[in-house]
N, C-alpha and C. Protein backbone atom coordinates (compact mmCIF):
# COMPACT_ATOMS: atom_id res chain seq x y z
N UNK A 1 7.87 18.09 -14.48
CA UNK A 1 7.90 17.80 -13.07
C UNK A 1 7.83 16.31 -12.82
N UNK A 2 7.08 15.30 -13.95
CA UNK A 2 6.76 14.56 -13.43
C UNK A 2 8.52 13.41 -13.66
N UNK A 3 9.06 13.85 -14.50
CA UNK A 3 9.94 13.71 -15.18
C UNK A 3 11.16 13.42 -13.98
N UNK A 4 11.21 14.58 -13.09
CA UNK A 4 12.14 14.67 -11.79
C UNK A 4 11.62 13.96 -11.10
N UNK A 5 10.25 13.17 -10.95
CA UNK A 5 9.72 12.54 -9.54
C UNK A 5 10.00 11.19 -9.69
N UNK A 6 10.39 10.60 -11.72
CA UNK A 6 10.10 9.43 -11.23
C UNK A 6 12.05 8.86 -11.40
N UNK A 7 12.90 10.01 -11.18
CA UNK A 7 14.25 9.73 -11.84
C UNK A 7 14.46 9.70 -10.57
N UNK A 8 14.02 10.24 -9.49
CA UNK A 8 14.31 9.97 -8.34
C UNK A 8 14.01 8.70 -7.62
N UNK A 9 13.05 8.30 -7.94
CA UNK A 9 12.58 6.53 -7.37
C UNK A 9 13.24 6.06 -8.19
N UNK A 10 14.06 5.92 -9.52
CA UNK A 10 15.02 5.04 -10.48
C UNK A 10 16.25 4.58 -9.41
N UNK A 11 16.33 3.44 -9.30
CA UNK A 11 17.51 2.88 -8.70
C UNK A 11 19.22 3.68 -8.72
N UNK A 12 19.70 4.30 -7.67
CA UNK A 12 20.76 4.80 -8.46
C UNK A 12 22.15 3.84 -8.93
N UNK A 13 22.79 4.19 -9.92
CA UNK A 13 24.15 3.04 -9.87
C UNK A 13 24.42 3.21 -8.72
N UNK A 14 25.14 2.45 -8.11
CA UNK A 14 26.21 2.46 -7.29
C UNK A 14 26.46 0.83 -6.33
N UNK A 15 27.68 0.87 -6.03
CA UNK A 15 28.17 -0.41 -5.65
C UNK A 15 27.62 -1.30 -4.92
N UNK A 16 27.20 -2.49 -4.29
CA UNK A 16 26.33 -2.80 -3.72
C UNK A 16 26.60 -2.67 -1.88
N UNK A 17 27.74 -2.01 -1.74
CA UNK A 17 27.86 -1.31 -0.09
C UNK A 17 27.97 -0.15 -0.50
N UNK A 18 27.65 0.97 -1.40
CA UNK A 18 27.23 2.12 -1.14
C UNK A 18 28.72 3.28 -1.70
N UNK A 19 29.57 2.31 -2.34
CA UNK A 19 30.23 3.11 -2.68
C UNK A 19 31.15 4.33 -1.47
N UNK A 20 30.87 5.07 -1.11
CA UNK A 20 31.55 6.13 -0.12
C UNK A 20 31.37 5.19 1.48
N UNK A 21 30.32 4.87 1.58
CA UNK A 21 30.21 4.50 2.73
C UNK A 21 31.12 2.94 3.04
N UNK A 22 31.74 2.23 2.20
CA UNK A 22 32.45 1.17 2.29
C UNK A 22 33.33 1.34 3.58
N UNK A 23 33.94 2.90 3.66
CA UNK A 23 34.93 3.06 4.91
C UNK A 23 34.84 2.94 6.14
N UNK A 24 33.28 3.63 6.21
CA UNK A 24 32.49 3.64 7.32
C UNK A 24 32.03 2.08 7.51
N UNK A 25 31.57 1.33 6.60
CA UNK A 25 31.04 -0.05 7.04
C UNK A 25 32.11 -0.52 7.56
N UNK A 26 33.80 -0.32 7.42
CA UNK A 26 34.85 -1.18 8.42
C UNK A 26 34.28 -1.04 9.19
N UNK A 27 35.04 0.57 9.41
CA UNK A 27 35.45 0.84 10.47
C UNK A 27 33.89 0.46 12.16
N UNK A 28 33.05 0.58 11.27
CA UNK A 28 32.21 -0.20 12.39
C UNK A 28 31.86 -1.30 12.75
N UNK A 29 32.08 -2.22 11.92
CA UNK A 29 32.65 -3.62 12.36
C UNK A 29 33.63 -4.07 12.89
N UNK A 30 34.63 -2.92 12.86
CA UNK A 30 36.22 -2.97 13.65
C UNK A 30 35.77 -2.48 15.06
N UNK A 31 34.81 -1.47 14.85
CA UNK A 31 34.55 -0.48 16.28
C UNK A 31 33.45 -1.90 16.90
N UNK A 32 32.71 -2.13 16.67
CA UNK A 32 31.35 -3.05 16.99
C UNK A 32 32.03 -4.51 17.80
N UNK A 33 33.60 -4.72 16.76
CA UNK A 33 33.96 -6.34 17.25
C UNK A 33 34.80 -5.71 18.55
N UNK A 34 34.95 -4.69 18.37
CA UNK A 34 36.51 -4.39 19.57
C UNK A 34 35.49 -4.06 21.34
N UNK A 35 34.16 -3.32 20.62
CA UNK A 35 33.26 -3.12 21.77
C UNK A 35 32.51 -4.49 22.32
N UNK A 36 32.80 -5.35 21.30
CA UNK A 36 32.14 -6.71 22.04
C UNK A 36 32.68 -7.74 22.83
N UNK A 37 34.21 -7.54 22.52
CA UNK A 37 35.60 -8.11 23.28
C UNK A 37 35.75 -7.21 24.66
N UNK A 38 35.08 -6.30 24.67
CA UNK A 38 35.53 -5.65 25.74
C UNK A 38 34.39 -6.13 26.47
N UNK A 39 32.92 -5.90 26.02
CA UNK A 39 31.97 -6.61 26.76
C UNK A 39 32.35 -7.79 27.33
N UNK A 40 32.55 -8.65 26.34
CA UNK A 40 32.74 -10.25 26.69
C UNK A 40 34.03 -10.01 27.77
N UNK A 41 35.16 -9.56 28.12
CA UNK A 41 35.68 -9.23 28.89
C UNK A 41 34.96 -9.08 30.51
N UNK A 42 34.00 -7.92 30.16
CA UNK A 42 33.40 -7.75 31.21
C UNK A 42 32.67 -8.74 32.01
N UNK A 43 31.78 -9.44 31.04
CA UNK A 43 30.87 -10.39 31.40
C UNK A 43 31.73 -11.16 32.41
N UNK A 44 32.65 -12.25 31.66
CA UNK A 44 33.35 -13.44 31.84
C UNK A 44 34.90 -13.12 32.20
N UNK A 45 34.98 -12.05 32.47
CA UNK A 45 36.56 -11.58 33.48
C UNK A 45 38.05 -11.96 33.24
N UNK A 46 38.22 -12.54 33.54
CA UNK A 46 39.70 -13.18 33.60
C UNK A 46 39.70 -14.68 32.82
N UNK A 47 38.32 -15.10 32.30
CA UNK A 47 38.35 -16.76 31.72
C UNK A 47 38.45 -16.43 30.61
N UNK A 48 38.73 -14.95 29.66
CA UNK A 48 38.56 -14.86 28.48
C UNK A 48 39.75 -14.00 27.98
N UNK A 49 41.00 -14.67 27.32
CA UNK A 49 41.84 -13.57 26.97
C UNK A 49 41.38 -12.33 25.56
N UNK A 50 41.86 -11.37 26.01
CA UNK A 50 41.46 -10.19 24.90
C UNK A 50 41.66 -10.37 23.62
N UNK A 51 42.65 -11.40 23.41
CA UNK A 51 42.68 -10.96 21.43
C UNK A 51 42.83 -12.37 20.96
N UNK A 52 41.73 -13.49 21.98
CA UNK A 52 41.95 -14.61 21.09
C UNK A 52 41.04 -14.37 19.94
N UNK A 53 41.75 -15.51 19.02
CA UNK A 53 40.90 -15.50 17.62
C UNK A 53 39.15 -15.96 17.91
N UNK A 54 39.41 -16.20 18.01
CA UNK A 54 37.85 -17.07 18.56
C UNK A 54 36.80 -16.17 18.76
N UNK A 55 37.32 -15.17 20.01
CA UNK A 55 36.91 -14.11 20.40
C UNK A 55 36.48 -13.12 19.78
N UNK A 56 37.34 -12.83 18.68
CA UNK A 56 37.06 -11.88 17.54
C UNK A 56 36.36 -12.40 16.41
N UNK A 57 36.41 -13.65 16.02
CA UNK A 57 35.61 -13.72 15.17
C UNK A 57 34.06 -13.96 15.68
N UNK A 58 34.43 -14.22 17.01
CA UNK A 58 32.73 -14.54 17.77
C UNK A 58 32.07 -13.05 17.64
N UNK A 59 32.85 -12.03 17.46
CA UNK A 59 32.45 -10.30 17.77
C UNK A 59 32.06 -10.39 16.17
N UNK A 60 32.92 -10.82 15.45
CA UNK A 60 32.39 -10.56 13.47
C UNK A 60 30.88 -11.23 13.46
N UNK A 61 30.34 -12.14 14.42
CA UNK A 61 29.23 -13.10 13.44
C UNK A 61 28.03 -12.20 13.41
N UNK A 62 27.60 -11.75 14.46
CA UNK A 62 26.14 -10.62 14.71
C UNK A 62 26.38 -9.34 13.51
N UNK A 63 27.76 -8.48 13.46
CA UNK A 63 28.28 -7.24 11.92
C UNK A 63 27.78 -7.85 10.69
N UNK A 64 28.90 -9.41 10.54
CA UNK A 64 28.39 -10.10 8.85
C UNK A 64 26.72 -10.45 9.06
N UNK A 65 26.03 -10.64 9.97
CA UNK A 65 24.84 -11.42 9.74
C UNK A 65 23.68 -9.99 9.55
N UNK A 66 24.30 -8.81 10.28
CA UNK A 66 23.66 -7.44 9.38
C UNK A 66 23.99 -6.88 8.18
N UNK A 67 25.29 -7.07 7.96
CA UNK A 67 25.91 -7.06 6.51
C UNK A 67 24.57 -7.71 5.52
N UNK A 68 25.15 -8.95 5.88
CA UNK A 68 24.05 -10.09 5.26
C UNK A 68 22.77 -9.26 5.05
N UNK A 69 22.14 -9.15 5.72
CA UNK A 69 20.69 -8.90 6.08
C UNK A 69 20.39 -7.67 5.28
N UNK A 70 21.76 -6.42 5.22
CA UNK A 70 21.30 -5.31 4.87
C UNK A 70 21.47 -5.35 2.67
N UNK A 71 21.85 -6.50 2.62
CA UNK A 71 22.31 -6.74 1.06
C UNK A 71 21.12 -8.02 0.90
N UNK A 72 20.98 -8.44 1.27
CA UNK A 72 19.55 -9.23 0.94
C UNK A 72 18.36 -8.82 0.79
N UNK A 73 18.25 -8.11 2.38
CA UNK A 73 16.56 -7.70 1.77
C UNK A 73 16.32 -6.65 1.20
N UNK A 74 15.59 -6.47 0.16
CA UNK A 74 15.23 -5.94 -0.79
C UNK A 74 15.11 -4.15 -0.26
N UNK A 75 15.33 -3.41 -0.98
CA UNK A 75 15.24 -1.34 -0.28
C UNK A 75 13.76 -1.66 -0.76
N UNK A 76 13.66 -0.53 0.43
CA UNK A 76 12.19 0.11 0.33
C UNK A 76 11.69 0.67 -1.20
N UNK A 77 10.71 0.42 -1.38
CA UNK A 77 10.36 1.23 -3.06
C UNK A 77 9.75 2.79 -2.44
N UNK A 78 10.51 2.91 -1.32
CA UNK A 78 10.22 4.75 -0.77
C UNK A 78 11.41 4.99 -0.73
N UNK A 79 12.57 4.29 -0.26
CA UNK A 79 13.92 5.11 -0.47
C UNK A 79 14.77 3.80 -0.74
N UNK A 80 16.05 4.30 -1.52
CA UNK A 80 17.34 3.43 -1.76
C UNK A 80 18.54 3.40 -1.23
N UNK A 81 18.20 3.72 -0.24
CA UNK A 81 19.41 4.31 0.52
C UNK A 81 19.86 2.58 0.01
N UNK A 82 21.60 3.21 -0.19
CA UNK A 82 22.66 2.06 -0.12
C UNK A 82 22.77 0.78 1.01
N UNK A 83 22.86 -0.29 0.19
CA UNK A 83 23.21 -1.01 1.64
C UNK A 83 24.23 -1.39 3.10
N UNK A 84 24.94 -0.51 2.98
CA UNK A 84 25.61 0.18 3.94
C UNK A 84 25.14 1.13 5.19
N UNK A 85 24.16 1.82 4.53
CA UNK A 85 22.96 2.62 5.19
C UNK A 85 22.13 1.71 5.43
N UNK A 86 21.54 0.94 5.00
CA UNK A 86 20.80 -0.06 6.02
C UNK A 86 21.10 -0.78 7.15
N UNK A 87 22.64 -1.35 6.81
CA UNK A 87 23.64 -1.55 7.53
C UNK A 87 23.46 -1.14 8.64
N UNK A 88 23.99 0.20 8.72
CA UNK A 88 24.03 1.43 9.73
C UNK A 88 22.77 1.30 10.95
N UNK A 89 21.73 0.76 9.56
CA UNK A 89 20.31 1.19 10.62
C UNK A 89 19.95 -0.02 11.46
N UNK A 90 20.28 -1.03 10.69
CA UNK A 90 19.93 -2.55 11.11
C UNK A 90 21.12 -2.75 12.65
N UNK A 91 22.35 -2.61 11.99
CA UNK A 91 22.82 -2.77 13.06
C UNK A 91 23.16 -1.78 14.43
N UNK A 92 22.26 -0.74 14.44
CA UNK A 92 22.22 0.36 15.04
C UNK A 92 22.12 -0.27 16.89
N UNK A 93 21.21 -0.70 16.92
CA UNK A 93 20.70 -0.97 18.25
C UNK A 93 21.69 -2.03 19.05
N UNK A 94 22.46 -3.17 17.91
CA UNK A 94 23.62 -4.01 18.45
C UNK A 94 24.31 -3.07 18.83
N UNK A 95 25.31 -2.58 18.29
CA UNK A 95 26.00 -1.42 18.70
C UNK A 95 26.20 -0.74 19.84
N UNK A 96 24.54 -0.03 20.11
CA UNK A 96 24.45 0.71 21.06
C UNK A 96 24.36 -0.45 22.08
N UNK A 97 23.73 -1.13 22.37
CA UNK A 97 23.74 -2.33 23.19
C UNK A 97 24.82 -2.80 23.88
N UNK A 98 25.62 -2.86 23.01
CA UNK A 98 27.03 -2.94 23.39
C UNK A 98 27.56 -1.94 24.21
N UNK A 99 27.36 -0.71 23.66
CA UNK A 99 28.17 0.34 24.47
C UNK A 99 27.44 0.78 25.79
N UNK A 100 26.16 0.73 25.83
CA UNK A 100 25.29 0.94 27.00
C UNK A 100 25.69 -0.41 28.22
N UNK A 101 26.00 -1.65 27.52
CA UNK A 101 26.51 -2.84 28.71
C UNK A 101 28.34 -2.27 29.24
N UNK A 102 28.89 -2.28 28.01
CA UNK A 102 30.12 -1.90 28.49
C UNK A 102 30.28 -0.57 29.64
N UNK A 103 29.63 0.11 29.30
CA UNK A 103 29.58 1.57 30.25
C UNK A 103 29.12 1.49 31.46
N UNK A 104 27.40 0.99 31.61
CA UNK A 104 27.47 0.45 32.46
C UNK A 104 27.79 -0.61 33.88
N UNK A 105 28.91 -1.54 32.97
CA UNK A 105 29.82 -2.20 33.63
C UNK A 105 30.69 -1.60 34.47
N UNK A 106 31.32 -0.70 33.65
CA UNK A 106 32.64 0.21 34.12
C UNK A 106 32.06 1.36 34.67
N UNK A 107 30.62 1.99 34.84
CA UNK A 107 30.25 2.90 36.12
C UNK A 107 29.66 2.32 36.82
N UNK A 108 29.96 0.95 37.26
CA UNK A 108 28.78 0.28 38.07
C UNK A 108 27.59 0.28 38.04
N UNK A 109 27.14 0.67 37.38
CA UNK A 109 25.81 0.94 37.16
C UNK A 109 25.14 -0.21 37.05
N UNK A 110 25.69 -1.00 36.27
CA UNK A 110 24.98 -2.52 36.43
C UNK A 110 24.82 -3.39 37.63
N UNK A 111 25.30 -3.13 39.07
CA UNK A 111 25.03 -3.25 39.39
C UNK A 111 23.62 -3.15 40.68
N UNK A 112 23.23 -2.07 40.19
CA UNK A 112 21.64 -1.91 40.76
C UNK A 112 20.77 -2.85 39.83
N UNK A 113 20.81 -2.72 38.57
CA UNK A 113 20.30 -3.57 37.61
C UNK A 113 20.80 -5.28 37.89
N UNK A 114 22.04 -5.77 37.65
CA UNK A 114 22.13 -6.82 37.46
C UNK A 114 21.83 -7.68 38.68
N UNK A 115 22.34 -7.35 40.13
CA UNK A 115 22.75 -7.58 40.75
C UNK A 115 20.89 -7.98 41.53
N UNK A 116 19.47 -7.35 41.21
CA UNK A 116 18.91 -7.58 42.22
C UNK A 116 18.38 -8.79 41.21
N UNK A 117 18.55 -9.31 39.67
CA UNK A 117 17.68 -10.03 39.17
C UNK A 117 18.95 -11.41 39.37
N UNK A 118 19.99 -11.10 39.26
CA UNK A 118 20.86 -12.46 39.76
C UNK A 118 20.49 -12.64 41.21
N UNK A 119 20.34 -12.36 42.37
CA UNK A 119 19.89 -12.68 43.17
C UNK A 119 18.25 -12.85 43.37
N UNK A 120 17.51 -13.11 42.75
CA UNK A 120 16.44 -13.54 42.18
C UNK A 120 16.48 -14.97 41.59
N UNK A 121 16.74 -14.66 40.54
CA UNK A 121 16.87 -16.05 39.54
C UNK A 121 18.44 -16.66 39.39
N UNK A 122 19.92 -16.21 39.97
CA UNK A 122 20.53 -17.00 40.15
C UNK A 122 21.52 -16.55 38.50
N UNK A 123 22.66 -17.56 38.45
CA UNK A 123 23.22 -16.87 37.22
C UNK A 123 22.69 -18.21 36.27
N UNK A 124 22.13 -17.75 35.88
CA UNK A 124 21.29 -18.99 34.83
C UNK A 124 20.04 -17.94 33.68
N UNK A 125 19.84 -18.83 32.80
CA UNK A 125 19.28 -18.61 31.37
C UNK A 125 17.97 -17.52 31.55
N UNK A 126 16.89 -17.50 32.83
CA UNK A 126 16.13 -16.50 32.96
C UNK A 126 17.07 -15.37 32.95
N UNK A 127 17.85 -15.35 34.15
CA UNK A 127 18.46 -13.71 34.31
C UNK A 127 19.14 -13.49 33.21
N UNK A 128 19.81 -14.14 32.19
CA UNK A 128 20.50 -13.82 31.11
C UNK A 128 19.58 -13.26 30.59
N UNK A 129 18.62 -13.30 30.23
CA UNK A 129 17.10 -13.35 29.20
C UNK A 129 16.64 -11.86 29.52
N UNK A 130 16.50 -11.95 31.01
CA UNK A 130 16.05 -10.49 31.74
C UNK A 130 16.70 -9.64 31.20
N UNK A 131 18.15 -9.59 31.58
CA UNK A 131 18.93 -8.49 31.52
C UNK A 131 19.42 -8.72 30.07
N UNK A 132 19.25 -9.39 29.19
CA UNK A 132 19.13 -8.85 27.59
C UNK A 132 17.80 -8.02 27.05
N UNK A 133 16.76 -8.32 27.41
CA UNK A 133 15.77 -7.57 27.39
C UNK A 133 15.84 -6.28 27.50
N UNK A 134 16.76 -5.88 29.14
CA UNK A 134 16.76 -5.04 29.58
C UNK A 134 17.69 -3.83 28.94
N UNK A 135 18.95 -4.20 28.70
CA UNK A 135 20.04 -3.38 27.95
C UNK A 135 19.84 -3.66 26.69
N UNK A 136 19.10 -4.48 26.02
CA UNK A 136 18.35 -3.87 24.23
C UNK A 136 17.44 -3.12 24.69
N UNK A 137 16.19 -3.15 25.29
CA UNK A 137 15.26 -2.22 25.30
C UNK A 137 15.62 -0.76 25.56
N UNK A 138 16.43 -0.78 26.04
CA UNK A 138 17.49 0.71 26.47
C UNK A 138 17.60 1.35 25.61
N UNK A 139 18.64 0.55 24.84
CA UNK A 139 19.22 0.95 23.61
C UNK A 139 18.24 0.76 22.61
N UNK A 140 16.93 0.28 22.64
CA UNK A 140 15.94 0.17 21.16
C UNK A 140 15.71 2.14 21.47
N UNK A 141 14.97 2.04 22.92
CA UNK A 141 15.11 3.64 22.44
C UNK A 141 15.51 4.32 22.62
N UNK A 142 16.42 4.31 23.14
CA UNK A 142 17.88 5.19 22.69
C UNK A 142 18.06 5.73 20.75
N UNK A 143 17.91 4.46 20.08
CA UNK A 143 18.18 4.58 18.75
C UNK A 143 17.02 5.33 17.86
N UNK A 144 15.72 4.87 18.49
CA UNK A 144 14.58 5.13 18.19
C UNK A 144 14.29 6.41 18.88
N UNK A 145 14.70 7.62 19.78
CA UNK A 145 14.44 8.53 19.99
C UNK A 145 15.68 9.36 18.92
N UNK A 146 16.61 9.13 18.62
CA UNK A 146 17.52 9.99 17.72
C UNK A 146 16.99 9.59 16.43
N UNK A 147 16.01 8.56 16.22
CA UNK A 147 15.51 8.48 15.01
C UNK A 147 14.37 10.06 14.71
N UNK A 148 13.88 9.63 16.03
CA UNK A 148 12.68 10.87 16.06
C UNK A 148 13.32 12.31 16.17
N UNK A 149 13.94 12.41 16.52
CA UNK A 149 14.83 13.67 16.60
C UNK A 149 15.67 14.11 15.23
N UNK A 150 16.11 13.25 14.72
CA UNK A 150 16.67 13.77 13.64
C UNK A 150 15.63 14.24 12.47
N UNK A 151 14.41 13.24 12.53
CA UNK A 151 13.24 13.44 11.52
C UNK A 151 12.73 15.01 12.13
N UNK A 152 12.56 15.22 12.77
CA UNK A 152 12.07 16.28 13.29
C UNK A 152 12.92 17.74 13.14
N UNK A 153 14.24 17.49 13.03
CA UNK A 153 15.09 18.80 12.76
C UNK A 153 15.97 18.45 11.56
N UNK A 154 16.06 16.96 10.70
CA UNK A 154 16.61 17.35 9.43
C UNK A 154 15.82 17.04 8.39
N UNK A 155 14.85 16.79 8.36
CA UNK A 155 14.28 15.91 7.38
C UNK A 155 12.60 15.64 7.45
N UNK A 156 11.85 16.86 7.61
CA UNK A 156 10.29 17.13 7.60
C UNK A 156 10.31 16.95 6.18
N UNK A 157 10.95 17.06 4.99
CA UNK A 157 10.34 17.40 3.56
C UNK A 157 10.09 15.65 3.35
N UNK A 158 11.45 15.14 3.76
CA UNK A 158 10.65 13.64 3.33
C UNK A 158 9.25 13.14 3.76
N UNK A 159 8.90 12.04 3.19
CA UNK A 159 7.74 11.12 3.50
C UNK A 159 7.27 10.77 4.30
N UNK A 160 6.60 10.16 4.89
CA UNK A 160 6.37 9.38 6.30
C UNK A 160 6.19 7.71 5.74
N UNK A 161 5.93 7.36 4.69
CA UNK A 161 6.26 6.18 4.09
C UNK A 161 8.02 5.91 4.18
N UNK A 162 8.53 6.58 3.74
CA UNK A 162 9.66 7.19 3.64
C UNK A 162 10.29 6.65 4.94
N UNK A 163 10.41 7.04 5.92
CA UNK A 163 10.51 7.11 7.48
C UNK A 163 10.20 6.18 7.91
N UNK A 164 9.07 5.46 7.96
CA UNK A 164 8.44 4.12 7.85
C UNK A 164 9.14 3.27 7.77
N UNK A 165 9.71 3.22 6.74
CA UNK A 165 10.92 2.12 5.86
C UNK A 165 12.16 2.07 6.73
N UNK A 166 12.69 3.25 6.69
CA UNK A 166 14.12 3.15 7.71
C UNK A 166 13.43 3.12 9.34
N UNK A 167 12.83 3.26 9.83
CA UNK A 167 12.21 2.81 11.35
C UNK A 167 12.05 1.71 11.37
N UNK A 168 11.37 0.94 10.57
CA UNK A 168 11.33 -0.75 10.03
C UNK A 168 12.51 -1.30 10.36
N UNK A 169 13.59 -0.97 9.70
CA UNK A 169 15.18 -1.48 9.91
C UNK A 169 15.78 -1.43 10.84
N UNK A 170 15.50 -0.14 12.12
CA UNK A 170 15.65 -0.55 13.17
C UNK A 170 15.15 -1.13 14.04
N UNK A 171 13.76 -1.00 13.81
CA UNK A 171 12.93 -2.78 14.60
C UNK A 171 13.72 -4.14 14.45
N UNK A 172 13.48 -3.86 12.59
CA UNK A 172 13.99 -5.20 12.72
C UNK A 172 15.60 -6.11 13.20
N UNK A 173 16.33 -4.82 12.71
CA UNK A 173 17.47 -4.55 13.71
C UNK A 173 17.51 -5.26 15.19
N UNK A 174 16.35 -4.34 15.67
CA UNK A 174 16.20 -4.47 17.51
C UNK A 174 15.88 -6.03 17.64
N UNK A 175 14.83 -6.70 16.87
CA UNK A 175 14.47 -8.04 16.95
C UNK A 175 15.68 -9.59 16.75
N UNK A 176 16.79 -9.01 16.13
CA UNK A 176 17.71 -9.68 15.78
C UNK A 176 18.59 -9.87 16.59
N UNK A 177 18.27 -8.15 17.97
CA UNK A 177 19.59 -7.88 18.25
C UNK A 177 19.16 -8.79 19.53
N UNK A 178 17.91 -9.10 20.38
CA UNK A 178 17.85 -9.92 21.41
C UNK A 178 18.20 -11.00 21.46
N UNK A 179 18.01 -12.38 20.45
CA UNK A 179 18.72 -13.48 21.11
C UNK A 179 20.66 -13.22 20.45
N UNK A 180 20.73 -12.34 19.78
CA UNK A 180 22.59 -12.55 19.46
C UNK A 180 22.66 -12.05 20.76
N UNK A 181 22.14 -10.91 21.52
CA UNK A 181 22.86 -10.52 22.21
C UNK A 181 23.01 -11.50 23.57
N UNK A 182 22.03 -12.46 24.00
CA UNK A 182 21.73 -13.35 25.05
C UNK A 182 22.77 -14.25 25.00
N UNK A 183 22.66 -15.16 23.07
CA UNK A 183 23.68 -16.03 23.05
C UNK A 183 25.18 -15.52 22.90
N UNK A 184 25.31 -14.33 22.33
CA UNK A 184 26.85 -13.97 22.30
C UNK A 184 27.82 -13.21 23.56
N UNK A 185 27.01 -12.57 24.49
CA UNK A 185 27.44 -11.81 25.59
C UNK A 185 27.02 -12.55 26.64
N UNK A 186 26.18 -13.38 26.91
CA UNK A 186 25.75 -13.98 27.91
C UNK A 186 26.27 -15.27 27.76
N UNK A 187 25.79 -16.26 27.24
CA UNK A 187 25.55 -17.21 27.06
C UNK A 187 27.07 -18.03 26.46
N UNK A 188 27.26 -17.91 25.73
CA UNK A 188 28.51 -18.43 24.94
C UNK A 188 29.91 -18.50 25.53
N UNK A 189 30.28 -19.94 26.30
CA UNK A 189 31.34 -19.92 26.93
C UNK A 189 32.66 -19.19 26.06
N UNK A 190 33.67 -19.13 26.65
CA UNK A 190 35.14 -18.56 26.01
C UNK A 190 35.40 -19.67 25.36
């Protein structure tokens, strides 16, 4: 028995993005840059054309800098998930962030939100600040309640150390995701 417990904590081979999941890491950096052009669209209107270069690589820097992040720091010595799967987790909350601003844009919705703190503080660096706060904190639990939900109906046999580790990644995720999201959607002329 003890034999199976510790072949399981043994590092497994595999590629350093996870092998299977390589497809999935595009395609969400393709999905992540195309949802941030559309944001930045929203934000800044008509001063920003859709498929300059600039634009798109401004959408790649926050994906590579979780890329980065999810191949640097070291896996949990509770699980190994691939770094692709960290990926996933780290950059979870950018993501949603994104899609919760874009949506809200396009059901108006932002404007009950945006509209009483710009007339407050004006279009300047507080209200940017506010309303990044506001649409990450959304989306922190947004990400962080399907965290709890999935632990709860797929995955009671694992650990809570275990769980620990990947909840970690989306904190730290969430912590990364407030000033990119201030300076890249707000802040950052065309």
């Amino acid at each position: 028995m003890s034999d199976t417990l510790v072949q399981s904590v043994q590092p497994r081979p595999s590629p350093a993005l996870g092998g299977g999941h390589f497809a999935a890491l595009v395609v969400s950096m393709a999905a992540g840059c195309a949802i941030f052009v559309v944001d930045r669209k929203l934000t800044w209107g008509v001063d920003e054309p859709m498929l300059d270069a600039w634009l798109i690589v401004l959408g790649l820097v926050p994906l590579v800098v979780y890329a980065a992040l999810a191949l640097i720091l070291p896996p949990s010595p509770h699980h190994r998930d691939p770094a692709a799967v960290r990926y996933a987790r780290l950059s979870s909350v950018w993501i949603v962030s994104l899609i919760l601003y874009a949506a809200a844009q396009i059901a108006m919705v932002s404007r009950s939100i945006d509209d009483p703190i710009y007339e407050t503080f004006g279009l300047n660096l507080t209200a940017f600040a506010l309303l990044t706060i506001i649409y990450v904190a959304m989306s922190f639990v947004a990400v962080w309640a399907i965290a709890v939900w999935r632990r709860d109906r797929h995955s009671r046999r694992e650990s809570d150390s275990r769980e620990l580790a990947r909840r970690m990644e989306i904190v730290v995720g969430a912590t990364i995701c407030l000033p990119m999201f201030l300076l890249f959607v707000f802040c950052l002329p065309a």
